[in-house]
C-alpha atoms as a PDB file:
ATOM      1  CA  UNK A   1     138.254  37.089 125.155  1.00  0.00           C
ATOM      2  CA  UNK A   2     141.645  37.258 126.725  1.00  0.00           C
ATOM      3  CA  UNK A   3     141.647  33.686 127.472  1.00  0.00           C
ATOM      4  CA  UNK A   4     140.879  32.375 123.913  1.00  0.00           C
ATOM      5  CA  UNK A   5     144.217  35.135 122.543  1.00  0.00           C
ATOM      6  CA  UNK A   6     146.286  33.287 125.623  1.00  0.00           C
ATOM      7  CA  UNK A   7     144.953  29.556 124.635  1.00  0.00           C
ATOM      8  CA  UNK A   8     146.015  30.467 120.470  1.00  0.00           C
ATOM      9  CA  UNK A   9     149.019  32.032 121.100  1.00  0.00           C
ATOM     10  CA  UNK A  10     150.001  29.252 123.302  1.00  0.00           C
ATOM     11  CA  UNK A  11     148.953  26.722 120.801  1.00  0.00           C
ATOM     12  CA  UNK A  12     151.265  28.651 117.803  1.00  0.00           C
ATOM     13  CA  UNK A  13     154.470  27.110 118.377  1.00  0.00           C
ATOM     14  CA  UNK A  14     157.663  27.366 116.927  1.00  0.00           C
ATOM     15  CA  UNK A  15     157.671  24.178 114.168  1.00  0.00           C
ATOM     16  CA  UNK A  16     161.633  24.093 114.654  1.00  0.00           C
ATOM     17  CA  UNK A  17     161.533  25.083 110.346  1.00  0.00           C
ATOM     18  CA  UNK A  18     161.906  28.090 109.241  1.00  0.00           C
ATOM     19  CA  UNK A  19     159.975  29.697 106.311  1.00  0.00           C
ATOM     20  CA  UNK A  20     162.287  30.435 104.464  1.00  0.00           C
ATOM     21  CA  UNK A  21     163.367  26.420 104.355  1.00  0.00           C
ATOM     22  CA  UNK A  22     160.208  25.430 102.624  1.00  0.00           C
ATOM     23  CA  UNK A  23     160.944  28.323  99.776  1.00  0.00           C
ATOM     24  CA  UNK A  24     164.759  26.873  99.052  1.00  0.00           C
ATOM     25  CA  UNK A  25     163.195  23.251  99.111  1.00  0.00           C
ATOM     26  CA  UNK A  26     160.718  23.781  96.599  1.00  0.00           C
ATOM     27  CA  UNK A  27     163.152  25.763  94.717  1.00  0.00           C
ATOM     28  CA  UNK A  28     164.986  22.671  94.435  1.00  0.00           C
ATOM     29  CA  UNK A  29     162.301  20.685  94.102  1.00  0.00           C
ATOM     30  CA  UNK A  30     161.098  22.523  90.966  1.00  0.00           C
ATOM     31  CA  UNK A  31     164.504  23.339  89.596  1.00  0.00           C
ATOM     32  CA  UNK A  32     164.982  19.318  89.642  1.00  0.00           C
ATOM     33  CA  UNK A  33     161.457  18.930  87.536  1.00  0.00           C
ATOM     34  CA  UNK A  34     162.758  21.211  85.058  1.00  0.00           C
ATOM     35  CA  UNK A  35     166.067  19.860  84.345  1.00  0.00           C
ATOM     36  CA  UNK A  36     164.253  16.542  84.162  1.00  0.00           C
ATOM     37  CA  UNK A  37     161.949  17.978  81.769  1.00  0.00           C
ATOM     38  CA  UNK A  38     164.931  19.261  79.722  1.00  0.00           C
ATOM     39  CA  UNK A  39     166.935  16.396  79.707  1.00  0.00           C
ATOM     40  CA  UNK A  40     164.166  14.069  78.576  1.00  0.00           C
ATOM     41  CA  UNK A  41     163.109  16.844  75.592  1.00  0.00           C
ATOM     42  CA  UNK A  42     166.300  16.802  73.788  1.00  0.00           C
ATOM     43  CA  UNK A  43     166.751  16.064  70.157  1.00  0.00           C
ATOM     44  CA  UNK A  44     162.564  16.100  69.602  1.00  0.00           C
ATOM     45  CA  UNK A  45     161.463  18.542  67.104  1.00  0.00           C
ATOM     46  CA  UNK A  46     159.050  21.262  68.381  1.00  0.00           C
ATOM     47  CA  UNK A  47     155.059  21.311  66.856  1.00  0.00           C
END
């Protein structure tokens, strides 16, 4: 059992990105959508 903890920890490496990159980049990724969305929406009347 040892060996297979030894094997996955040595096959979790370090990706070189950090979590908390892929949060701000979808932030912006979504924050871009919706001022897309609002910029296209303007001057329609709502239902």
């Amino acid at each position: 059992m040892n060996t297979v903890v030894l094997l996955a920890e040595q096959a979790h490496g370090d990706d070189g990105f950090p979590a908390w990159g892929w949060g701000v980049g979808a932030l912006t990724i979504l924050l871009v959508l919706l001022i897309i969305t609002l910029i296209f929406g303007k001057g329609r009347p709502h239902a």
